[in-house]
Structures are given as structure tokens and as C-alpha cells.
N, C-alpha and C. Protein backbone atom coordinates (compact mmCIF):
# COMPACT_ATOMS: atom_id res chain seq x y z
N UNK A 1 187.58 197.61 41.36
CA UNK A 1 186.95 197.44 42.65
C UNK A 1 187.50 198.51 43.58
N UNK A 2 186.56 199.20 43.91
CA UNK A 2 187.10 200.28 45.05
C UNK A 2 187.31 199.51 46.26
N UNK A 3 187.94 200.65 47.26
CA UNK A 3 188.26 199.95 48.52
C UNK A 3 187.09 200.64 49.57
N UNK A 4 186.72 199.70 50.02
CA UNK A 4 185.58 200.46 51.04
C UNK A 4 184.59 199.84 50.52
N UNK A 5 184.26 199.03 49.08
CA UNK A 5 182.96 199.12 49.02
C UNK A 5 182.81 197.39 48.93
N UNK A 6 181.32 197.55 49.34
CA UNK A 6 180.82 195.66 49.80
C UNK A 6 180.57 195.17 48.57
N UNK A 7 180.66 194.02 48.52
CA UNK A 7 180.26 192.93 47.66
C UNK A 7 178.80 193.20 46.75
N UNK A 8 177.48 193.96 47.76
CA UNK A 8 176.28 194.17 47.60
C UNK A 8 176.23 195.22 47.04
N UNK A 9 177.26 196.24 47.21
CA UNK A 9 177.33 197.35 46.55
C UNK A 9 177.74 197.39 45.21
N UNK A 10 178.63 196.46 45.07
CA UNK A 10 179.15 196.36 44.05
C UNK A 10 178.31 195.16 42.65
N UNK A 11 177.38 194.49 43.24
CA UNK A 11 176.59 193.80 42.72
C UNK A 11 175.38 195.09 42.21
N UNK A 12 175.07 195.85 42.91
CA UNK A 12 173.93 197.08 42.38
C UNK A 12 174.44 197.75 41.50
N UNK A 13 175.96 198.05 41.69
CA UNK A 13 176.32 198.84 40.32
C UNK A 13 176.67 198.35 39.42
N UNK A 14 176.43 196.68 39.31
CA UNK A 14 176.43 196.22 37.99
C UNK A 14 175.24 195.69 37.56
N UNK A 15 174.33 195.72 38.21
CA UNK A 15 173.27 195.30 37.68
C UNK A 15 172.38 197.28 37.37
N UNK A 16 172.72 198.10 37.61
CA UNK A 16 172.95 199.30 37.15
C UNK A 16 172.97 199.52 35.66
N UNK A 17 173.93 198.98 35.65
CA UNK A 17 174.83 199.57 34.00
C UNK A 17 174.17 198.48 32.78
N UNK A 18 174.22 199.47 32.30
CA UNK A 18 173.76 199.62 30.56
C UNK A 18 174.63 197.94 30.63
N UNK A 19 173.69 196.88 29.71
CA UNK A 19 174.17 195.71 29.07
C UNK A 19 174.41 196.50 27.59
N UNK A 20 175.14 195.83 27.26
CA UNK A 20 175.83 196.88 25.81
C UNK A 20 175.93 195.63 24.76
N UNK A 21 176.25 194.17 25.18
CA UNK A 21 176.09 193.37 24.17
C UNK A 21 174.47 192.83 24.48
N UNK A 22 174.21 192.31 22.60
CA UNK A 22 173.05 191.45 22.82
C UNK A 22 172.94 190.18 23.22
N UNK A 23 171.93 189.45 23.65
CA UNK A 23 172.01 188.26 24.24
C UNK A 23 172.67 187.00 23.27
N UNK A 24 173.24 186.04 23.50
CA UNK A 24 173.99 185.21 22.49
C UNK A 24 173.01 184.39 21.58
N UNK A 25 172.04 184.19 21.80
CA UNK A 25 170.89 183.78 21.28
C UNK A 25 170.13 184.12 20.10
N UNK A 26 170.33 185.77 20.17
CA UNK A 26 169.50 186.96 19.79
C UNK A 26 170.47 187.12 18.18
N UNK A 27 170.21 186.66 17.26
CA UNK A 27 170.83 187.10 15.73
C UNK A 27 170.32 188.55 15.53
N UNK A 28 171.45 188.77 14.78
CA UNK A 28 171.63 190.75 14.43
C UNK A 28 170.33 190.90 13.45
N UNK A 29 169.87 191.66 13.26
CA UNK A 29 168.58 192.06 12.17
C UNK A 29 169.48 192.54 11.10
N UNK A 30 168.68 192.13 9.83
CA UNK A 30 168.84 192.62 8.41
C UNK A 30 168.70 193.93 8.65
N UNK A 31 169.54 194.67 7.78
CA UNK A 31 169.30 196.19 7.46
C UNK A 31 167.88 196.59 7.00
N UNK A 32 167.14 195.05 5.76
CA UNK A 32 166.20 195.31 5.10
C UNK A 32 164.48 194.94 6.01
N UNK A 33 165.00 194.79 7.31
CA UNK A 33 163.90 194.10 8.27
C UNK A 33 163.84 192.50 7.91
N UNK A 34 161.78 192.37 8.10
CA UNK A 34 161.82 191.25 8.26
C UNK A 34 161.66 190.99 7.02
N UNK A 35 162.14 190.98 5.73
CA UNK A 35 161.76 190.47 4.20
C UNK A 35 162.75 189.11 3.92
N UNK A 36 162.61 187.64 3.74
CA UNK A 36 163.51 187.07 4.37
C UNK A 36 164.24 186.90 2.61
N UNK A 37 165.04 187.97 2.64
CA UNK A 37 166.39 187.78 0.92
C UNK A 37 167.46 186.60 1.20
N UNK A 38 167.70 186.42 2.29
CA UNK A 38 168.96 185.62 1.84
C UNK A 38 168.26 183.82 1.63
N UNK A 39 166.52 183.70 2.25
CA UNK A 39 166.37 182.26 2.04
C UNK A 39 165.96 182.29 0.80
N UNK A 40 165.34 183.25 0.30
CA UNK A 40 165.01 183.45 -1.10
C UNK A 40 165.84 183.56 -2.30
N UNK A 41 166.90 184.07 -2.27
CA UNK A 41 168.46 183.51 -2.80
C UNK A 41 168.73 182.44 -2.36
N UNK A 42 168.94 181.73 -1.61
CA UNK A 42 169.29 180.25 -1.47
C UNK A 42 168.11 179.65 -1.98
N UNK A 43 166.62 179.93 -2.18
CA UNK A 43 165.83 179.36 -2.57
C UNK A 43 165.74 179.25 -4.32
N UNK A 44 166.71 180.35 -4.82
CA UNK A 44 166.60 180.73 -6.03
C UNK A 44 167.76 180.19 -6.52
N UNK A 45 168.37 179.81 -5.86
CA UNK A 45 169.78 179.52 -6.27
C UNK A 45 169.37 177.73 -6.19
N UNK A 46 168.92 177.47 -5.45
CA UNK A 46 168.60 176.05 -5.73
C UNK A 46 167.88 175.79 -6.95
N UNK A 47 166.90 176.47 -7.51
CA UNK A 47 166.22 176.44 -8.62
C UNK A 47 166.95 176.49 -9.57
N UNK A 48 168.01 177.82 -9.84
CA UNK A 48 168.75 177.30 -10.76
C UNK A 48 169.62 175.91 -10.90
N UNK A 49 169.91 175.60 -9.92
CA UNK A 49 170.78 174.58 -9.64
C UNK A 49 169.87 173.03 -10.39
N UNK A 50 168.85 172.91 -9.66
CA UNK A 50 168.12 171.99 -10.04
C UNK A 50 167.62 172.32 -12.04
N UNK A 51 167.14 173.27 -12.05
CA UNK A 51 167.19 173.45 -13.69
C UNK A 51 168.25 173.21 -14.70
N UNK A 52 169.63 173.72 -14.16
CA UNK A 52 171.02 173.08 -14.90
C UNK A 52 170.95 171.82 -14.75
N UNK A 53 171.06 170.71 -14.12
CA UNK A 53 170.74 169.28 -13.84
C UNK A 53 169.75 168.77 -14.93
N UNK A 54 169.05 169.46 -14.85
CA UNK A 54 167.75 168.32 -15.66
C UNK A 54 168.48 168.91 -17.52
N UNK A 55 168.74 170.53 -17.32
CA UNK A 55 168.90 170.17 -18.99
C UNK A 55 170.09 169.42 -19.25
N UNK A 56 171.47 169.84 -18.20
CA UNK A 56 172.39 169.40 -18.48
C UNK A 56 173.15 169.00 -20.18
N UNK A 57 173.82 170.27 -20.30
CA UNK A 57 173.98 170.98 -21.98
C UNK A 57 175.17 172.06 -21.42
N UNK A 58 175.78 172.75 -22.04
CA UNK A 58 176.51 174.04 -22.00
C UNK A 58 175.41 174.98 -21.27
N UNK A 59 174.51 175.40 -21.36
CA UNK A 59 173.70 175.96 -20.70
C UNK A 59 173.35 175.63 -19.41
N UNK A 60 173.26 174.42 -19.26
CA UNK A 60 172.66 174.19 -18.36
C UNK A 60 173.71 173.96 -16.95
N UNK A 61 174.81 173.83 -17.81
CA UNK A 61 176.16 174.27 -16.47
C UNK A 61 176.33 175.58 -16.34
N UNK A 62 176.04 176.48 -17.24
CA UNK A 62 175.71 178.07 -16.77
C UNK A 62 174.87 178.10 -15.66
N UNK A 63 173.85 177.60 -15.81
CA UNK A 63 172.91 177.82 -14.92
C UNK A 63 173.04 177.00 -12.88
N UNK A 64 173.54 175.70 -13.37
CA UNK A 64 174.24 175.20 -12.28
C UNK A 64 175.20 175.69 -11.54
N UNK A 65 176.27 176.82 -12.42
CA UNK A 65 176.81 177.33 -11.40
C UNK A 65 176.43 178.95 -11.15
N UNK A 66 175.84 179.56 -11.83
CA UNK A 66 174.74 180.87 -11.26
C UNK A 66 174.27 180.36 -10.18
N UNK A 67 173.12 178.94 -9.91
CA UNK A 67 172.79 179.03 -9.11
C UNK A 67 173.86 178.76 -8.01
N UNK A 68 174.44 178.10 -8.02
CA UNK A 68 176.07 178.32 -6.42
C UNK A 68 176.12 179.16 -6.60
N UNK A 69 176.57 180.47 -7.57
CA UNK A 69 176.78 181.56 -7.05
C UNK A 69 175.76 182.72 -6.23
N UNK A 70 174.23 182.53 -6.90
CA UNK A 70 173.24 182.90 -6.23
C UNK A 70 172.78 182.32 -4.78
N UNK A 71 173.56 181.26 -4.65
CA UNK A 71 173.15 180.38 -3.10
C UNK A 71 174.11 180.54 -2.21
N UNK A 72 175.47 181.22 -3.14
CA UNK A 72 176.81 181.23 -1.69
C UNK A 72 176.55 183.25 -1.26
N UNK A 73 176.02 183.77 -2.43
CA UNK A 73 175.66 184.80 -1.99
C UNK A 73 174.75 185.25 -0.88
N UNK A 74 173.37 184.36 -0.59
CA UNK A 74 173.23 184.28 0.32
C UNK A 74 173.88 184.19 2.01
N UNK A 75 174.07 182.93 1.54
CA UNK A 75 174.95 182.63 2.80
C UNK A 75 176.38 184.01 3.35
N UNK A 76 176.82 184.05 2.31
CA UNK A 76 178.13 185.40 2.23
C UNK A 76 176.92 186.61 3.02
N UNK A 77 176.51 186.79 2.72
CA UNK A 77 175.71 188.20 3.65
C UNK A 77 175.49 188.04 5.15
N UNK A 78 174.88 186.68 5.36
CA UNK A 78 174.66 186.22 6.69
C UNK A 78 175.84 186.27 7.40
N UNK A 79 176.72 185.22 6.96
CA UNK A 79 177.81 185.68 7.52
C UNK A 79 178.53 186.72 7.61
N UNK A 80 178.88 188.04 6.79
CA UNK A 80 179.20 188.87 6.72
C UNK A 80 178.89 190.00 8.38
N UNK A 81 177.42 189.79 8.02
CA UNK A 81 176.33 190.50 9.16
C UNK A 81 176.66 189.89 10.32
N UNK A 82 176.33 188.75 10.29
CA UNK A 82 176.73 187.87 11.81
C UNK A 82 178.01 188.52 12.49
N UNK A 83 179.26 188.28 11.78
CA UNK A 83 180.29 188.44 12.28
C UNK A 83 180.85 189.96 12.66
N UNK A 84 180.25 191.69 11.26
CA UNK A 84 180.50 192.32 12.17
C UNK A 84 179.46 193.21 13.64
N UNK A 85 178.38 191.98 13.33
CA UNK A 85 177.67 192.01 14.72
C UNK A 85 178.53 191.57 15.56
N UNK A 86 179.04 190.49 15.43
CA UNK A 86 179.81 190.27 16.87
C UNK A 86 179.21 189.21 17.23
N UNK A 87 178.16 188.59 16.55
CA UNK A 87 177.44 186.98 16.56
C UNK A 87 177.91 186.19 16.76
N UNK A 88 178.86 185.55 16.05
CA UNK A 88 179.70 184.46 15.38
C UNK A 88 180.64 184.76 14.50
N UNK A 89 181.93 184.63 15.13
CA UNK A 89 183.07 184.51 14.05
C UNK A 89 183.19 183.50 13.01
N UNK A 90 183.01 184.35 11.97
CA UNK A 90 183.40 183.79 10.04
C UNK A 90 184.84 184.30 9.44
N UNK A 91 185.95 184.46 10.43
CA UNK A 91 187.15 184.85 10.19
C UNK A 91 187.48 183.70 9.06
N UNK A 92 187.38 182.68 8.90
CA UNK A 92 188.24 182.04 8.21
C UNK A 92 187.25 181.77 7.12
N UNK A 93 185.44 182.00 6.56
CA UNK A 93 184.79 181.50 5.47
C UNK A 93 185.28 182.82 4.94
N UNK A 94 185.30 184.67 5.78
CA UNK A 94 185.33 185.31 4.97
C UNK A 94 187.03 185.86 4.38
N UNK A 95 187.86 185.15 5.01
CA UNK A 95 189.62 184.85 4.84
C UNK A 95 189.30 184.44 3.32
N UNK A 96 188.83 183.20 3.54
CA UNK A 96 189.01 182.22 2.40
C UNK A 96 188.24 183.23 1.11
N UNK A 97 186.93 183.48 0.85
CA UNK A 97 186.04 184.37 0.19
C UNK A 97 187.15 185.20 -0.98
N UNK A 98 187.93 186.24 0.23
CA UNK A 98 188.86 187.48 -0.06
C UNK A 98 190.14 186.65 -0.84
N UNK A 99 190.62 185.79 -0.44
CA UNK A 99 191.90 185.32 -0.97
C UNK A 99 191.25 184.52 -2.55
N UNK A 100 189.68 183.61 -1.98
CA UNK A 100 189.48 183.50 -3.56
C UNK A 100 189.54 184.68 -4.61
N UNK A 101 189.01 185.51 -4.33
CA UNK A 101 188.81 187.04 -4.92
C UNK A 101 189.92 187.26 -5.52
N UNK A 102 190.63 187.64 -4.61
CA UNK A 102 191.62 188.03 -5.23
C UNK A 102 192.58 187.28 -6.04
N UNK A 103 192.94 185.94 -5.65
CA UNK A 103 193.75 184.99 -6.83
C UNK A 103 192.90 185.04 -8.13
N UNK A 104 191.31 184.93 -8.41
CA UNK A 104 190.42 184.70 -9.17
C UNK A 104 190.53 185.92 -10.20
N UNK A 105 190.66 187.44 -9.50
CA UNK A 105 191.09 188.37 -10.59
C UNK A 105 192.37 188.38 -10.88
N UNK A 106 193.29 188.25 -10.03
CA UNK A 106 194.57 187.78 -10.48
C UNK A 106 194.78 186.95 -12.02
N UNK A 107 194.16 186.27 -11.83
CA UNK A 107 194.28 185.06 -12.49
C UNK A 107 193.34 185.35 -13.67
N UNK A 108 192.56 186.15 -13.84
CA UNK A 108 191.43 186.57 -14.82
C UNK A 108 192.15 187.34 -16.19
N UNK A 109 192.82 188.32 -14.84
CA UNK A 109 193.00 189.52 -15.57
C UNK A 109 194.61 189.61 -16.03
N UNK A 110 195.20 189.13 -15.49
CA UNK A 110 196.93 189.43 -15.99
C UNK A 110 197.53 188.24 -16.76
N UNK A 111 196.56 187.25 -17.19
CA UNK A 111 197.41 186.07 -17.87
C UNK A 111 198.13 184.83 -17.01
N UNK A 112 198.63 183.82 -17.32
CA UNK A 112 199.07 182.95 -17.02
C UNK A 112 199.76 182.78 -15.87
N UNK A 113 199.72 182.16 -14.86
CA UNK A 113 200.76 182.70 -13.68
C UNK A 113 201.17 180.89 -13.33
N UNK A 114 202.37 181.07 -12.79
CA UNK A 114 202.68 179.66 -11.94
C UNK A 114 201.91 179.46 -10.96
N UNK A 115 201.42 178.17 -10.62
CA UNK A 115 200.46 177.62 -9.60
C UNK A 115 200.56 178.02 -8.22
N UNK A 116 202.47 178.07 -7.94
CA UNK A 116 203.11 178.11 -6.93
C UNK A 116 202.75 179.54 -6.49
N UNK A 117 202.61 180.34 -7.69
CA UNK A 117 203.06 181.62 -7.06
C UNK A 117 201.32 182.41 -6.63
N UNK A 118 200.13 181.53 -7.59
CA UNK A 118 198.86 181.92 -7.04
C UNK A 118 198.91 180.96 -5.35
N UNK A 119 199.18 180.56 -5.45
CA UNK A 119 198.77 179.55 -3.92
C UNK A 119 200.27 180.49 -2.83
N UNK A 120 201.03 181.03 -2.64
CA UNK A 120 201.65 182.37 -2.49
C UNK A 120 200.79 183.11 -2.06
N UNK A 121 200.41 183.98 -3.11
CA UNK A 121 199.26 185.24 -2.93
C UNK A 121 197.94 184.70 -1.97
N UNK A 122 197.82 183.18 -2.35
CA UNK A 122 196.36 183.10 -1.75
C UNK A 122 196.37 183.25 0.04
N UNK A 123 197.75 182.50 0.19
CA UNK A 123 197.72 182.05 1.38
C UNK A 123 198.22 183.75 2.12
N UNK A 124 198.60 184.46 1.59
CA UNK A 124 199.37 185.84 2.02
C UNK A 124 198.03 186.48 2.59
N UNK A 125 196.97 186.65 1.60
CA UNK A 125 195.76 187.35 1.45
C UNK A 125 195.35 186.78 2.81
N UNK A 126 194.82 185.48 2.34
CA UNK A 126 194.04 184.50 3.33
C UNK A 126 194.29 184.91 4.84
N UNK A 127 196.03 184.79 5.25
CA UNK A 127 196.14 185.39 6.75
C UNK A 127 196.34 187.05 7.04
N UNK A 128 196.85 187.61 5.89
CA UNK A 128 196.72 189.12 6.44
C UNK A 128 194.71 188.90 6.46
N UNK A 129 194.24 188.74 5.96
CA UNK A 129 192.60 188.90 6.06
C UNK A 129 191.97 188.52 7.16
N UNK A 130 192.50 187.06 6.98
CA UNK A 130 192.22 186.43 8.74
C UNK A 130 192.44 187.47 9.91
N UNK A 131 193.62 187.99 9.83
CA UNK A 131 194.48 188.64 11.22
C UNK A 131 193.66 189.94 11.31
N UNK A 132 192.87 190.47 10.11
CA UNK A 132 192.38 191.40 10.44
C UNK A 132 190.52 191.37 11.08
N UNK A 133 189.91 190.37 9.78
CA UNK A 133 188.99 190.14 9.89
C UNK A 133 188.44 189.45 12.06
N UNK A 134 189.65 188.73 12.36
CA UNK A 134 189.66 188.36 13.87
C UNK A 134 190.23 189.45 14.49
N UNK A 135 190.65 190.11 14.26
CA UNK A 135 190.73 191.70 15.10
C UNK A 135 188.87 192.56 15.31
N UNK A 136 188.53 192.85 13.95
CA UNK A 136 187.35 193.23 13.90
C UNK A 136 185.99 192.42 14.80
N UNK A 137 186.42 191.25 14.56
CA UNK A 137 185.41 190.41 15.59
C UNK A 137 185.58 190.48 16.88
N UNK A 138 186.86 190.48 17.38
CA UNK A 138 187.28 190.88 18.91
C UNK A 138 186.61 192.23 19.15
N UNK A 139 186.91 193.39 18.27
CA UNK A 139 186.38 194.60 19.25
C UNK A 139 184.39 194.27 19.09
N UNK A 140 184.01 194.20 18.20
CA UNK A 140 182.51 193.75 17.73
C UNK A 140 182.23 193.03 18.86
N UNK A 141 182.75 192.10 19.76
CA UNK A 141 182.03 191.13 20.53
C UNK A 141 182.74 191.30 21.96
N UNK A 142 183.12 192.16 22.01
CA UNK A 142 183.64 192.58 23.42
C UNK A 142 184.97 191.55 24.00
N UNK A 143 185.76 191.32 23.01
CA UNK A 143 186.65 190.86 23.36
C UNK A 143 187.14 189.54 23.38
N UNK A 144 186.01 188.33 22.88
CA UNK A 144 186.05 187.27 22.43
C UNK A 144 186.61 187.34 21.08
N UNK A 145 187.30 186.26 20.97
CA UNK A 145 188.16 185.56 19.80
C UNK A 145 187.27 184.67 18.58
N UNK A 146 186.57 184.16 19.47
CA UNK A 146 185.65 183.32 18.49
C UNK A 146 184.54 182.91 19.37
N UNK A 147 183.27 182.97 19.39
CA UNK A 147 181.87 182.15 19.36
C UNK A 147 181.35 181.10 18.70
């Protein structure tokens, strides 16, 4: 606030300036426009889901959990997008995501580990990810913590 200047003056030069965030209302657009992929993966992912159920066999739990994985993929993009729009903070679905990740190849790829020491790593991941992933949302949304 300068000195010298009125209340009215200072109301024109903010109604002046460039709005720089979008309205809170207003969700970020797909990269891919309007083609709607992520209900269509959740739509596809339910299909599988419902098809594992009815055969319900070794196969058909393949297919039950393809489809969760084809239906959380969905959702994982939305949120992804949302948050480094600056929409809505997903600090802690996409914390959790990264720390699964990583215990999951952990655990894939090097053999046998103590329980103690994956739930360790998870929780290490989980908040260095958090601490960053809520950094990234703060500058994205002008300085809010969470929406």
C-alpha cells in the first residue's frame, strides 16, 4: 500500500490486474480435451471387475484385479491433474500411491525383507513425498496448503 493513495484508488488497481488463478469451481482441462478417458477407464475397469465375479476361477481374479487396477488408474490421473493444477490437494492419495510403489518393487524385486523394515521405507517415502508433493501444491495454488 503506498502512502498517498485512497482506498478507491487502490480498489481500481486491483480490479486492474490480471486474475492469474482460475475460479475454484472451474476443474483444470485434460491435456486430451473433451474425450472423457478417465470415465471410460473407470467404466472399463468396472467391467472387468464385474466379469472376474461372475467367472470367479484363477482367471477370473486376474481379471478382478486388472479391473482395480484399470479403475484406480483412472482416478490416479484426475488426481494427479487436479492437484498440479492447484485444484485440490491429493498430497496424501498421491504420498500413499509413491510409497506403495516403491515398497511393491522393493519387495518384488530384491527378495524377502522384514515387515518392520518395509513399513520403515514406506512411511520414509510416504512423508518425504508428502512434504514435497504439499510444497508443489502451495506454489500451484497461490499459496494455500490444502482446498
Amino acid at each position: 500500500m503506498g502512502a498517498g493513495t485512497t482506498r478507491a484508488e487502490r480498489d481500481a488497481a486491483r480490479r486492474e490486474r490480471p486474475r492469474e488463478r482460475r475460479a475454484t469451481d472451474e476443474r483444470p482441462p485434460a491435456p486430451w480435451g473433451n474425450f472423457p478417458l478417465v470415465e471410460l477407464l473407470v467404466l472399463a475397469g468396472i467391467g472387468f471387475m464385474i466379469w472376474g465375479a461372475v467367472s470367479w476361477n484363477d482367471e477370473g481374479n486376474l481379471r478382478f484385479a486388472a479391473g482395480i487396477a484399470i479403475a484406480a488408474l483412472g482416478g490416479l490421473e484426475l488426481s494427479v491433474r487436479e492437484h498440479l493444477a492447484g485444484y485440490r490437494s491429493h498430497s496424501s492419495l498421491l504420498a500413499g500411491v509413491v510409497a506403495f510403489a516403491v515398497v511393491s518393487a522393493l519387495a518384488l524385486t530384491t527378495g524377502p525383507y522384514a515387515l518392520w523394515a518395509l513399513l520403515v521405507v514406506a512411511a520414509t517415502v510416504f512423508g518425504a513425498s508428502f512434504y514435497g508433493l504439499r510444497r508443489v501444491f502451495r506454489q500451484r495454488s497461490g499459496g494455500l496448503s490444502f482446498r
